[in-house]
C-alpha atoms as a PDB file:
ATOM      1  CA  UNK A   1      17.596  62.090  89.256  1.00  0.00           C
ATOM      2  CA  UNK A   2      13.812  61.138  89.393  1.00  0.00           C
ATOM      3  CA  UNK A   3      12.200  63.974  90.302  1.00  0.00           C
ATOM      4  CA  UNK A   4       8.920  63.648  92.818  1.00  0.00           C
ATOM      5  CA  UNK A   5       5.570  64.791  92.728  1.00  0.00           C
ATOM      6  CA  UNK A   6       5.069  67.760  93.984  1.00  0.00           C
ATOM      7  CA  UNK A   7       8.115  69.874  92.428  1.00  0.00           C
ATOM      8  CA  UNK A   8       6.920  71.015  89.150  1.00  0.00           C
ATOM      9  CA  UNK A   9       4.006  72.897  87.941  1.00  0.00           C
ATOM     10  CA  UNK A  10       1.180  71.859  85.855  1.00  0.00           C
ATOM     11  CA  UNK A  11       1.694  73.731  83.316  1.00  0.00           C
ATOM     12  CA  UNK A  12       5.770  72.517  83.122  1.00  0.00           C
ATOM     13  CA  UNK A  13       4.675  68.836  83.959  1.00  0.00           C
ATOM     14  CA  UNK A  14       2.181  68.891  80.587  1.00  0.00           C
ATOM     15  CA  UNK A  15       5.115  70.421  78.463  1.00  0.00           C
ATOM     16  CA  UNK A  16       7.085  67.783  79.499  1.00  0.00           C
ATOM     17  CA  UNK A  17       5.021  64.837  79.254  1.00  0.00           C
ATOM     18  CA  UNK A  18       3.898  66.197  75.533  1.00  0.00           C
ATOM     19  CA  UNK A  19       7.821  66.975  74.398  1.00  0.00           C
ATOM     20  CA  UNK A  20       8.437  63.348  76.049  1.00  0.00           C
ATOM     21  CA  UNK A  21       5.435  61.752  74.591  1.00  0.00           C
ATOM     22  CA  UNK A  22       6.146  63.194  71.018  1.00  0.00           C
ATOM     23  CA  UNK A  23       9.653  61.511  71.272  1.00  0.00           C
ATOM     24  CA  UNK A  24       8.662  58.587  72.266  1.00  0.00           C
ATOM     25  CA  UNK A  25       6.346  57.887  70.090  1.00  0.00           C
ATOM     26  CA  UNK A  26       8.988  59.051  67.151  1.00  0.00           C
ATOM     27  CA  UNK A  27      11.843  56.351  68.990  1.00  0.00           C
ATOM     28  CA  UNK A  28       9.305  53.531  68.145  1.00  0.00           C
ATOM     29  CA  UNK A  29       8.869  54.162  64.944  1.00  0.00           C
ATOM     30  CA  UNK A  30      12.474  54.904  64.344  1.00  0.00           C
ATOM     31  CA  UNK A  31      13.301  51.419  66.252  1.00  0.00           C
ATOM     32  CA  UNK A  32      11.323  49.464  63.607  1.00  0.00           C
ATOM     33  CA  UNK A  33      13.912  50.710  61.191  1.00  0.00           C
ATOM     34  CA  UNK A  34      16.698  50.919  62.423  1.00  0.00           C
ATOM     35  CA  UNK A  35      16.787  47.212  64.836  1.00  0.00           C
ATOM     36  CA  UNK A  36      16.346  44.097  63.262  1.00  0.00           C
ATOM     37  CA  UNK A  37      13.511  42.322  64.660  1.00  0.00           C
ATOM     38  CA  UNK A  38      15.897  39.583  66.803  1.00  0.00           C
ATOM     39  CA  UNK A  39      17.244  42.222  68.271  1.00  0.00           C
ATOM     40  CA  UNK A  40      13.997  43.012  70.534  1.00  0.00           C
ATOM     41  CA  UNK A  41      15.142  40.831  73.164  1.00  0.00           C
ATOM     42  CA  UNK A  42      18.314  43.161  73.774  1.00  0.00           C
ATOM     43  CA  UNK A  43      16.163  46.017  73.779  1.00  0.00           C
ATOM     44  CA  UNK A  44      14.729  44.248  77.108  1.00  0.00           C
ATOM     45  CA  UNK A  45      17.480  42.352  78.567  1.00  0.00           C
ATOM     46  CA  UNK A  46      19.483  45.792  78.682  1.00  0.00           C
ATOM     47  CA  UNK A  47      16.769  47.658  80.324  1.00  0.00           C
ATOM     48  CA  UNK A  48      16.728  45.001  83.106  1.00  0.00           C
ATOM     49  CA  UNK A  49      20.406  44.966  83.437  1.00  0.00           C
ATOM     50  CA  UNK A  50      20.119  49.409  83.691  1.00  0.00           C
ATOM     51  CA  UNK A  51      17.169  48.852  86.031  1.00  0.00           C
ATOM     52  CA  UNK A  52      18.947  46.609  88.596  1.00  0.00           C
ATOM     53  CA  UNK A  53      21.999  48.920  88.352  1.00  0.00           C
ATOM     54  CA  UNK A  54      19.918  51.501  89.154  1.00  0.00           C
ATOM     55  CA  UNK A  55      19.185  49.852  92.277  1.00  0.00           C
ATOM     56  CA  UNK A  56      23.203  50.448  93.122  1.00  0.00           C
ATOM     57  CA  UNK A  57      23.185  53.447  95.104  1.00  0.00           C
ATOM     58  CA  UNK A  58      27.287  54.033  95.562  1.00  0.00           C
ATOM     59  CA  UNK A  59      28.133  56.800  98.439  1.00  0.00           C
ATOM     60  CA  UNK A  60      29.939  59.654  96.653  1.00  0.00           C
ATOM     61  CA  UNK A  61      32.222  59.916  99.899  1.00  0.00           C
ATOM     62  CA  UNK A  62      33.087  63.532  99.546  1.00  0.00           C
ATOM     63  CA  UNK A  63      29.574  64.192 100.530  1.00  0.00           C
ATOM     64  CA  UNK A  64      26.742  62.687 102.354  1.00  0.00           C
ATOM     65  CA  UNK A  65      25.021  62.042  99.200  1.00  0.00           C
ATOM     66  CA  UNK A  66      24.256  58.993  96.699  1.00  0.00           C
ATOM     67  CA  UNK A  67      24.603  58.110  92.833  1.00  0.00           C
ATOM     68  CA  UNK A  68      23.577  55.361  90.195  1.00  0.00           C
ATOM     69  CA  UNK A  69      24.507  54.744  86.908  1.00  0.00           C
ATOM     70  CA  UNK A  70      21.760  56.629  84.919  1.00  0.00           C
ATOM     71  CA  UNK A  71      22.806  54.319  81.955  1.00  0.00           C
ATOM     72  CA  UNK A  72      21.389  56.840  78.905  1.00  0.00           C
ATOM     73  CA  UNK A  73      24.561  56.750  77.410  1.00  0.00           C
ATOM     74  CA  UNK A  74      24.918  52.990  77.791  1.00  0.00           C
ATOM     75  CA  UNK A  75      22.179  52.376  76.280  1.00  0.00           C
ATOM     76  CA  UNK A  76      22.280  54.653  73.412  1.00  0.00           C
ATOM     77  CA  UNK A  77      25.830  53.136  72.313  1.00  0.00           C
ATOM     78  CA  UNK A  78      24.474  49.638  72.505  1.00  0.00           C
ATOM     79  CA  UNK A  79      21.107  50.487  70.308  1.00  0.00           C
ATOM     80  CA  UNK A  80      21.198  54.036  68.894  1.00  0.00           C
ATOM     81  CA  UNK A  81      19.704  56.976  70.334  1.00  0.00           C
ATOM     82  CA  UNK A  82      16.182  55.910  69.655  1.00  0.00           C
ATOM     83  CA  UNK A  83      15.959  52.280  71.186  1.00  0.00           C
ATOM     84  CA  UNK A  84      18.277  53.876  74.197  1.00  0.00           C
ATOM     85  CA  UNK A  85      14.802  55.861  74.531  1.00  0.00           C
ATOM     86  CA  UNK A  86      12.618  53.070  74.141  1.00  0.00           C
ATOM     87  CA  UNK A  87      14.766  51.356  76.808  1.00  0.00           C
ATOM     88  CA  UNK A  88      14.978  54.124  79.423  1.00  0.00           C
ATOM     89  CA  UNK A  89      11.191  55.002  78.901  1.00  0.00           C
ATOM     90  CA  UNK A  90      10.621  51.010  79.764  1.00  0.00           C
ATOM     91  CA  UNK A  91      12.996  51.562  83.479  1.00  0.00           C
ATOM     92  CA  UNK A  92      11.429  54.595  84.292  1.00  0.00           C
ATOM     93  CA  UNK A  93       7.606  53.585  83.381  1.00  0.00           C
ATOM     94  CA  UNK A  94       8.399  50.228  85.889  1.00  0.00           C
ATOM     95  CA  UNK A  95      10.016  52.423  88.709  1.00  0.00           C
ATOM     96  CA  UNK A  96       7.053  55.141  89.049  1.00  0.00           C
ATOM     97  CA  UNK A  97       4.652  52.661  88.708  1.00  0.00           C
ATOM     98  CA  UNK A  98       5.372  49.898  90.420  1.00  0.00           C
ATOM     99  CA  UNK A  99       8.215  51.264  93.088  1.00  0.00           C
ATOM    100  CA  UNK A 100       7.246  55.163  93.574  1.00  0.00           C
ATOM    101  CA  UNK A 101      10.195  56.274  92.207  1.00  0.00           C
ATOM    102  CA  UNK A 102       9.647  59.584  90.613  1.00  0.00           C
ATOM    103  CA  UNK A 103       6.222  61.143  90.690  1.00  0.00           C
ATOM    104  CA  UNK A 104       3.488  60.434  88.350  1.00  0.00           C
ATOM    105  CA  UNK A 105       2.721  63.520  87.324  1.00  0.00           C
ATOM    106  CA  UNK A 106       7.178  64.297  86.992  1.00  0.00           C
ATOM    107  CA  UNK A 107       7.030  61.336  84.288  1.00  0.00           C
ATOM    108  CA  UNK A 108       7.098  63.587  81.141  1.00  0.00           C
ATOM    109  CA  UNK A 109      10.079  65.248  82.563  1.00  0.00           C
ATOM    110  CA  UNK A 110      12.122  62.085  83.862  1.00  0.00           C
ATOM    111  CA  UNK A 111      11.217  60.784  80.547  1.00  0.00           C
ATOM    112  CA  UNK A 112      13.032  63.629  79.455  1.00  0.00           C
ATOM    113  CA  UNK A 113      15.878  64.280  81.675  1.00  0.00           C
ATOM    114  CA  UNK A 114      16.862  60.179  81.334  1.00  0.00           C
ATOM    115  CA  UNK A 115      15.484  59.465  78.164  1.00  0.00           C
ATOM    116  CA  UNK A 116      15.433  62.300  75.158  1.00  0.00           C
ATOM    117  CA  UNK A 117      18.735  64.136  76.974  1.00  0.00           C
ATOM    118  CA  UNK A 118      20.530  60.824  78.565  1.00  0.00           C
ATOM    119  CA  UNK A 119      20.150  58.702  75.812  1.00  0.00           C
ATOM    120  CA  UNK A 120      19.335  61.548  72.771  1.00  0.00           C
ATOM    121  CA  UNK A 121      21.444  64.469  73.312  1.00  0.00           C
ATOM    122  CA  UNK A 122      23.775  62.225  75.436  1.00  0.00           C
ATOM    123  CA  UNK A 123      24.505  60.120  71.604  1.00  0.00           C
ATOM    124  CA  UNK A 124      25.168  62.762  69.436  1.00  0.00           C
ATOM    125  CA  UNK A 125      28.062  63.747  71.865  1.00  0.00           C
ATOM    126  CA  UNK A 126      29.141  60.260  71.527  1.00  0.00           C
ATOM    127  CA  UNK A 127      28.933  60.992  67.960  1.00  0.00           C
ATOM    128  CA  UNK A 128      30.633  63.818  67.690  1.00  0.00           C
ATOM    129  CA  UNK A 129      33.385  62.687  69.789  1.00  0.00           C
ATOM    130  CA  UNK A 130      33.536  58.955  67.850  1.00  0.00           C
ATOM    131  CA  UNK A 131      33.870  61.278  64.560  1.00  0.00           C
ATOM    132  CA  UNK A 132      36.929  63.243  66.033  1.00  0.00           C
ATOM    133  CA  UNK A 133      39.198  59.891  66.989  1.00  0.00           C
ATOM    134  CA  UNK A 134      39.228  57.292  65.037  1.00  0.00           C
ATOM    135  CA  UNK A 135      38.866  53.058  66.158  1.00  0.00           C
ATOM    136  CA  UNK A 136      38.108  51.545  69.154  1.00  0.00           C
ATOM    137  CA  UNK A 137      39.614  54.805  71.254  1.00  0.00           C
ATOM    138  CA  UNK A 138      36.912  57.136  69.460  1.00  0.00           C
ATOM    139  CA  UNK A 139      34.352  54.729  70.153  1.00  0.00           C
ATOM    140  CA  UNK A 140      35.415  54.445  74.412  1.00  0.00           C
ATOM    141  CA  UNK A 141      36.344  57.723  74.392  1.00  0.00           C
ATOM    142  CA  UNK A 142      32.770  58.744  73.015  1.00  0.00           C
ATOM    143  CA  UNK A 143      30.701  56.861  75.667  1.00  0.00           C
ATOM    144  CA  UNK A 144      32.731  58.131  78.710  1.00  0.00           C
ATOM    145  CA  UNK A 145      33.130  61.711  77.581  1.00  0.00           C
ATOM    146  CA  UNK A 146      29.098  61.478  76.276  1.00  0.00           C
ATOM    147  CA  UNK A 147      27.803  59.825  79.582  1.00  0.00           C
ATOM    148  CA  UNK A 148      29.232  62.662  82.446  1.00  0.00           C
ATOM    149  CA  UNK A 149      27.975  65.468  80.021  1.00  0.00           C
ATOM    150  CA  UNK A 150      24.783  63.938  79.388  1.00  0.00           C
ATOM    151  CA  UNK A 151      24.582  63.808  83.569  1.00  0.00           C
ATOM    152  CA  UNK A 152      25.335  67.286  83.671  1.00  0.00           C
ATOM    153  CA  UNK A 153      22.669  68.261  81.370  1.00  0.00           C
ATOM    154  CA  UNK A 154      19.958  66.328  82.947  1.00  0.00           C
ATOM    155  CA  UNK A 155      20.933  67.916  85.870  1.00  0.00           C
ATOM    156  CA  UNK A 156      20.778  71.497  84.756  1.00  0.00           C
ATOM    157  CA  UNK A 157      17.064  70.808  82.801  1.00  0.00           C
ATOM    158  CA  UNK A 158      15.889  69.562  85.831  1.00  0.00           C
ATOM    159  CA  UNK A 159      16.944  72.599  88.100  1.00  0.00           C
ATOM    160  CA  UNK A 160      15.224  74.766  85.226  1.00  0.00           C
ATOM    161  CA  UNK A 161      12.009  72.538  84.897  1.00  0.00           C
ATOM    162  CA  UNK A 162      11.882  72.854  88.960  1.00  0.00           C
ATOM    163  CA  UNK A 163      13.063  76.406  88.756  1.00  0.00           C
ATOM    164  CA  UNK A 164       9.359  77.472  86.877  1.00  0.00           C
ATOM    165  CA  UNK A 165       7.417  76.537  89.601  1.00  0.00           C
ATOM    166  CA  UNK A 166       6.816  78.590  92.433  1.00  0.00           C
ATOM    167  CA  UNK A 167       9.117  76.617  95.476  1.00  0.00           C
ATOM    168  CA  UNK A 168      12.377  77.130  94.144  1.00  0.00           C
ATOM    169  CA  UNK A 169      14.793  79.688  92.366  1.00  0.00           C
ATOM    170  CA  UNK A 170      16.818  78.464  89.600  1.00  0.00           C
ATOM    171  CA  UNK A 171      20.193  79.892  91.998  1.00  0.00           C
ATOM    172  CA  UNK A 172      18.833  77.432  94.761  1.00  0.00           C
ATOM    173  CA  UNK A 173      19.139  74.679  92.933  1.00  0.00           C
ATOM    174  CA  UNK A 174      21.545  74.828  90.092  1.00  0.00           C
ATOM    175  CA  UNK A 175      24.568  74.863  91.589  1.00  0.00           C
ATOM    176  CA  UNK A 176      24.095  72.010  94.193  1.00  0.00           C
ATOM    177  CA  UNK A 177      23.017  69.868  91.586  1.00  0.00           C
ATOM    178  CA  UNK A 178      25.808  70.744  89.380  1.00  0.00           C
ATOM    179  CA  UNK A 179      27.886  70.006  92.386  1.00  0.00           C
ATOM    180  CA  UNK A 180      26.695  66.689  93.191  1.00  0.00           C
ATOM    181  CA  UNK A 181      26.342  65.734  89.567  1.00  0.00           C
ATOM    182  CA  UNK A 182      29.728  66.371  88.810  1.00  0.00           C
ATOM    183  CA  UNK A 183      30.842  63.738  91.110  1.00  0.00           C
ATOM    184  CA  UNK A 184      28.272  61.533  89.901  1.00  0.00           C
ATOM    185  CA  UNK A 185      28.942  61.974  86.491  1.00  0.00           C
ATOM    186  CA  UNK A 186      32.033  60.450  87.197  1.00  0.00           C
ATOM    187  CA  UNK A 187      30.932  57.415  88.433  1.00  0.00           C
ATOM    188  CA  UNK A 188      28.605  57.017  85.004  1.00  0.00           C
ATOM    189  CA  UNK A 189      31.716  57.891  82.978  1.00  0.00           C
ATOM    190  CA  UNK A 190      33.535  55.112  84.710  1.00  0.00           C
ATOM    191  CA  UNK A 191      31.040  52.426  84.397  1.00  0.00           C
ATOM    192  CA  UNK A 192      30.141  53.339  80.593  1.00  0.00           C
ATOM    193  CA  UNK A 193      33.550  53.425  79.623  1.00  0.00           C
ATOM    194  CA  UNK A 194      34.522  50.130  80.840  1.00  0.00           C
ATOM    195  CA  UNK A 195      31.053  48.600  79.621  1.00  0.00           C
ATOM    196  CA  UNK A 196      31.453  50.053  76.422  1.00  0.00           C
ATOM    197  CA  UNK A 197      35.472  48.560  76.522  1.00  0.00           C
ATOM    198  CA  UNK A 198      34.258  44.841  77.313  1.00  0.00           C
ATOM    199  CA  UNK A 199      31.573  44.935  74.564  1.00  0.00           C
ATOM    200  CA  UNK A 200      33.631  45.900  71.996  1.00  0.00           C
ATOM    201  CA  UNK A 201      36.224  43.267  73.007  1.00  0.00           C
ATOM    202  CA  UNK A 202      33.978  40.276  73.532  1.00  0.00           C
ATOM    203  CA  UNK A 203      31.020  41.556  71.028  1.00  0.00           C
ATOM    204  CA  UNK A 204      31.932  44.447  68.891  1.00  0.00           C
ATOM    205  CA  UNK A 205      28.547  43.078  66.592  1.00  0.00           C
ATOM    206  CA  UNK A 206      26.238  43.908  69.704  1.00  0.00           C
ATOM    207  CA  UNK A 207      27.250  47.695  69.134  1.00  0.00           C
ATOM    208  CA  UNK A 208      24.273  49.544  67.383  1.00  0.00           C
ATOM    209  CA  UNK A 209      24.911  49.646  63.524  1.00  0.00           C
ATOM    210  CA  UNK A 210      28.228  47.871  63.828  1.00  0.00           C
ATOM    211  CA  UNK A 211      29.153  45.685  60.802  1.00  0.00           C
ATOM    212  CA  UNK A 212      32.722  44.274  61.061  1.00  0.00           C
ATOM    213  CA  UNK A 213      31.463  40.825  62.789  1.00  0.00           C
ATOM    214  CA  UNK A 214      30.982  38.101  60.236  1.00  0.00           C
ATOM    215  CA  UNK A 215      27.912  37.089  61.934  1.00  0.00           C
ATOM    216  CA  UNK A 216      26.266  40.427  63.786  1.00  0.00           C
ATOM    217  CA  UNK A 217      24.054  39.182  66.400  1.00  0.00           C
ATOM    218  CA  UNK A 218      25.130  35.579  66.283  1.00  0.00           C
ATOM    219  CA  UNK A 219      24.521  33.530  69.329  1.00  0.00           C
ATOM    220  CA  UNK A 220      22.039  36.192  70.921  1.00  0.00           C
ATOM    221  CA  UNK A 221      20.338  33.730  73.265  1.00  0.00           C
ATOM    222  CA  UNK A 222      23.147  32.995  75.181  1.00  0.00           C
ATOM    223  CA  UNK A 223      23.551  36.900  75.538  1.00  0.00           C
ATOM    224  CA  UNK A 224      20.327  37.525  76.726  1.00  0.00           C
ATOM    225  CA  UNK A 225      20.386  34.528  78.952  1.00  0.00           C
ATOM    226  CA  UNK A 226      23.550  36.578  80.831  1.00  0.00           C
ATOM    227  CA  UNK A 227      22.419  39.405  80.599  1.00  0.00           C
ATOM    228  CA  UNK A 228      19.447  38.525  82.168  1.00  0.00           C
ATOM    229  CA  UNK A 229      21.329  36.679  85.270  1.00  0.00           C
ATOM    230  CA  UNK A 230      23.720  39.250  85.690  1.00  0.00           C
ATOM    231  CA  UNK A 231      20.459  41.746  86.270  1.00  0.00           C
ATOM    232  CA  UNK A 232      19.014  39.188  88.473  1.00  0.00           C
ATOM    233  CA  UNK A 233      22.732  38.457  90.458  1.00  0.00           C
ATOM    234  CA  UNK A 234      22.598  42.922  90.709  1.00  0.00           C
ATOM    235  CA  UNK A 235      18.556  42.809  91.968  1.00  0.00           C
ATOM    236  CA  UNK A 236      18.510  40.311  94.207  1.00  0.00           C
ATOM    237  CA  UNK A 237      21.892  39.801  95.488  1.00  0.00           C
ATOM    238  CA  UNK A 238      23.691  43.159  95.436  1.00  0.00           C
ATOM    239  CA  UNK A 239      20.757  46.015  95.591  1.00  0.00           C
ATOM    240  CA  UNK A 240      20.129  45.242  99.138  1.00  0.00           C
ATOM    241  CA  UNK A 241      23.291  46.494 100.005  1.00  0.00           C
ATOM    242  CA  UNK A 242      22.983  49.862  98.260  1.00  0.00           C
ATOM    243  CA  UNK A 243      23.603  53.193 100.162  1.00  0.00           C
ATOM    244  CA  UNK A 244      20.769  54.589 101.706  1.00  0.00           C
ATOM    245  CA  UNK A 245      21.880  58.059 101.915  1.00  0.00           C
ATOM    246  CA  UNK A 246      20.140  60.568  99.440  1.00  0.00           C
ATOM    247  CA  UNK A 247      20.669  60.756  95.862  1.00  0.00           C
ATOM    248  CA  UNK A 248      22.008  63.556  94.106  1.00  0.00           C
ATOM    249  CA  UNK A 249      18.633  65.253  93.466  1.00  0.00           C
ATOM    250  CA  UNK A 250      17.001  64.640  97.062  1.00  0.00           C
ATOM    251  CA  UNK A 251      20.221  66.427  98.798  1.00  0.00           C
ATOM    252  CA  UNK A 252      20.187  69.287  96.488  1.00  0.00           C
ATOM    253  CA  UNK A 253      16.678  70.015  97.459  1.00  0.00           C
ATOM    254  CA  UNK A 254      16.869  69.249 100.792  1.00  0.00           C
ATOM    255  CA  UNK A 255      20.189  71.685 100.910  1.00  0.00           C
ATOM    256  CA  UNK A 256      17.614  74.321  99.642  1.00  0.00           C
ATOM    257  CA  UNK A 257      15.423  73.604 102.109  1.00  0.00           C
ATOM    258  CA  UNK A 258      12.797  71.256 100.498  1.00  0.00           C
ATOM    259  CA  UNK A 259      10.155  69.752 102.956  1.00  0.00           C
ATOM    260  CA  UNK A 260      10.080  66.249 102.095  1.00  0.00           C
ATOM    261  CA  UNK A 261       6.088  65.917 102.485  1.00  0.00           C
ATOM    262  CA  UNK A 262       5.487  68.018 100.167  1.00  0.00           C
ATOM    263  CA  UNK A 263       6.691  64.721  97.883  1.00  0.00           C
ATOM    264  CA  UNK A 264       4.597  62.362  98.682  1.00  0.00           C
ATOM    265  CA  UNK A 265       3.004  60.478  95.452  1.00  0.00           C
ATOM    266  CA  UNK A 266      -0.359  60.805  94.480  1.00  0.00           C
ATOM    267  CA  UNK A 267      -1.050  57.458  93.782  1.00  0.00           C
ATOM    268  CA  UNK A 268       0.726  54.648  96.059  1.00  0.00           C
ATOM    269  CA  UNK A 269       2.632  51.752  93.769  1.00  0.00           C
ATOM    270  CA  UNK A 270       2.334  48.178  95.185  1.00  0.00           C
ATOM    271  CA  UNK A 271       6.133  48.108  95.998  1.00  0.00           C
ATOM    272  CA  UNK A 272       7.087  51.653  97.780  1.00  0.00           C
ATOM    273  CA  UNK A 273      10.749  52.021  98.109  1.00  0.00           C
ATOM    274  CA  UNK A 274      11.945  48.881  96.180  1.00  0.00           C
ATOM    275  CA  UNK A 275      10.201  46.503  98.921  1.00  0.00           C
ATOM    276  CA  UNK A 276       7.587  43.760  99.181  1.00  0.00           C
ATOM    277  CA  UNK A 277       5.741  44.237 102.176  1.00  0.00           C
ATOM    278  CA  UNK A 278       4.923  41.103 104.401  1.00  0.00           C
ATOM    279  CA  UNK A 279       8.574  39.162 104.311  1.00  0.00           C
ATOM    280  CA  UNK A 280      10.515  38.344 107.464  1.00  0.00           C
ATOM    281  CA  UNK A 281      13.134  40.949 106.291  1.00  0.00           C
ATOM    282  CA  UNK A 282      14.348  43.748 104.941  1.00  0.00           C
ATOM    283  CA  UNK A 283      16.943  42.341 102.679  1.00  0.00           C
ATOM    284  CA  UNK A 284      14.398  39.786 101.603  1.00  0.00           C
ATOM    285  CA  UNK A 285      11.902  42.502 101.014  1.00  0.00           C
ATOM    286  CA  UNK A 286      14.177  44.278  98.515  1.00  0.00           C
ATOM    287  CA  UNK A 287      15.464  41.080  96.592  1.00  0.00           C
ATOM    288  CA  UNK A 288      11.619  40.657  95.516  1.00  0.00           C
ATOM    289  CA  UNK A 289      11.277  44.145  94.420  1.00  0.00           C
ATOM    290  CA  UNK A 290      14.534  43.420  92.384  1.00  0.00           C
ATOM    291  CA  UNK A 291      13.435  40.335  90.858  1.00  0.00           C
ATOM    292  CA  UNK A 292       9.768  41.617  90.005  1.00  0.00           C
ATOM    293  CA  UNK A 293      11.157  45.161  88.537  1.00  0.00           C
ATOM    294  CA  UNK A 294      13.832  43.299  86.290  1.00  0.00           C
ATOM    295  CA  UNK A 295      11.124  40.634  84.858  1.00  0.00           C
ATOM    296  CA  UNK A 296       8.464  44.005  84.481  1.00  0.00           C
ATOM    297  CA  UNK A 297      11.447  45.956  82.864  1.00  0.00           C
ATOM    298  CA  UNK A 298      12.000  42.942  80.472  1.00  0.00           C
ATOM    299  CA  UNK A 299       8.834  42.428  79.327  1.00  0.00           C
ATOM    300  CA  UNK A 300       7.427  45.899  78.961  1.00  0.00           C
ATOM    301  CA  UNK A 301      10.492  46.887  76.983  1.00  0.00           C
ATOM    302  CA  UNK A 302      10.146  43.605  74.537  1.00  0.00           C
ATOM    303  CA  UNK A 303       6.596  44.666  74.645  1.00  0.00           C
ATOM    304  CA  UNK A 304       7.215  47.532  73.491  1.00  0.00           C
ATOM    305  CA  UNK A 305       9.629  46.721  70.842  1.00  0.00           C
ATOM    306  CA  UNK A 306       7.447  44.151  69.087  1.00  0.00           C
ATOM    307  CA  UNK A 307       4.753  46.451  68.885  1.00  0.00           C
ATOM    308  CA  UNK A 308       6.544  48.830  67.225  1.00  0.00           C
ATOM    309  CA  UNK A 309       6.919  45.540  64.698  1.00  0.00           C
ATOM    310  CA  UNK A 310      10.682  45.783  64.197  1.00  0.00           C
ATOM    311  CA  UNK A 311      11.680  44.952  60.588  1.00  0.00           C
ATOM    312  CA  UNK A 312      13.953  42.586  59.166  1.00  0.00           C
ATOM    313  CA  UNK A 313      17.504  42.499  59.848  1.00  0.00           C
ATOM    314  CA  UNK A 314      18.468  42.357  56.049  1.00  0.00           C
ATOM    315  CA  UNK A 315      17.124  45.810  55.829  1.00  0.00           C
ATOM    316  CA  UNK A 316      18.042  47.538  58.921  1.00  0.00           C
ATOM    317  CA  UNK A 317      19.506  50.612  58.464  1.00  0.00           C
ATOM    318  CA  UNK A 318      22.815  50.673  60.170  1.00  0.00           C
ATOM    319  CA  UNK A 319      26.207  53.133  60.418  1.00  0.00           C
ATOM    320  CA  UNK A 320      29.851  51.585  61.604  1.00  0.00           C
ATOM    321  CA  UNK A 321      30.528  52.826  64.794  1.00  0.00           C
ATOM    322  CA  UNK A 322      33.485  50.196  65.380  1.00  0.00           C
END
């Protein structure tokens, strides 16, 4: 759901960058309160794990269409709502800029479709859900219910933010993407649920303000270490062999009759369509995209974290969620 240059208005894209912006800027400072400052290397080893899952486009098979884990929800449960934001600004900074994926001047409002509604709006459902049913259930329960709503609304904001500008009617769009998203959405639900199930089996401390572990955060390195490899493994090893047919958004529009030239990015990125140019293949070609977008992921969320100078975990604000 990264929406291409060329779609939205001036006028909607400067909204959207400010709204975006404005809640960014707000997640930082929240983040130095709320994470303790060893916990700035999860902020970026889960933003390179969500970035090379990204990279996983799955077939939906009752349609020629495509869908990837969106991972707002993910990583909202895992940090709270305002490093989730942190973390999906870092993936979607890396992909414009580096891969051409999503336009420059759509950033404020993919920012704000995966960020402030996957991760934001997409954790107080979790919340509200976690509230209603009590233990581990409430907490599983949350993040699956939480992650194919919080697709659904991304996909109706977008079909409004597109809507304003002069190509499209809201009718032309909405219900395709609804329609796609749906089935995608399902696929999200699927992947956060079990996530969320294998973290709170093995590592119950790593969810965000959880306080039953004896020792919350306790052997991090080794966690980041896998985390890391398994975002490497998904990169360079399995992102190759993603589906190449449409994603959710690009069949939608081209359903209503978008011409795909009128997409083309203002600015080219070194790495155009997840690929290095100059290697003797294909598959080669879009293992070193991998690899360099999980290392740029990493490092510009970390960055990003320790600039926000995190405070100490003895006085990090935290809520049970176990």
């Amino acid at each position: 759901m990264h929406i291409p240059d060329g779609l939205l208005d001036a006028t909607t894209s400067v909204a959207a960058l400010a709204v975006s912006g404005a809640t960014v800027g707000y997640a930082l400072h929240k983040v130095r309160r709320d994470l303790p400052d060893r916990a700035a290397p999860l902020l970026g080893m889960t933003a390179a794990c969500l970035f090379a899952a990204q990279t996983l486009n799955f077939p939906l098979l009752v349609a020629p269409t495509s869908g990837h884990l969106l991972g707002g929800v993910l990583a909202a449960v895992l940090l709270g709502p305002w490093g989730g934001i942190v973390v999906m600004t870092a993936v979607l900074l890396v992909q414009c800029l580096l891969f051409q994926d999503g336009g420059l001047t759509a950033l404020g409002a993919n920012v704000l479709l995966l960020a402030v509604i996957g991760s934001g709006l997409g954790y107080a459902i979790f919340a509200t859900v976690r509230r209603s049913i009590s233990g581990p259930a409430g907490v599983i329960a949350g993040a699956t219910i939480a992650a194919w709503f919080s697709v659904q609304l991304g996909a109706v904001t977008a079909s409004v933010l597109i809507a304003v500008g002069p190509a499209f009617a809201l009718g032309q769009v909405l219900g395709v993407m609804l329609l796609a998203h749906s089935v995608i959405g399902l696929g999200e639900a699927v992947i956060t649920g079990l996530t969320v199930s294998f973290v709170l089996r093995t590592r119950p401390d790593l969810l965000f303000g959880n306080q039953r572990s004896a020792r919350p955060l306790g052997g991090l390195g080794e966690v980041i270490l896998a985390g890391l490899a398994m975002a490497v493994v998904l990169a360079v090893v399995a992102a190759p062999l993603a589906s190449r047919l449409p994603d959710g958004l690009e069949q939608s529009l081209l359903s209503a009759g978008f011409e795909p030239s009128l997409a083309s990015s203002l600015v080219s990125a070194p790495f155009p369509d997840y690929e290095v140019s100059g290697l003797w293949s294909m598959a080669v070609a879009g293992s070193a995209a991998g690899l360099i977008g999980v290392v740029a992921v990493f490092a510009l969320a970390y960055g990003l974290t320790r600039a926000a100078r995190v405070i100490p975990a003895s006085s990090a604000h935290t809520t049970d969620v176990g």
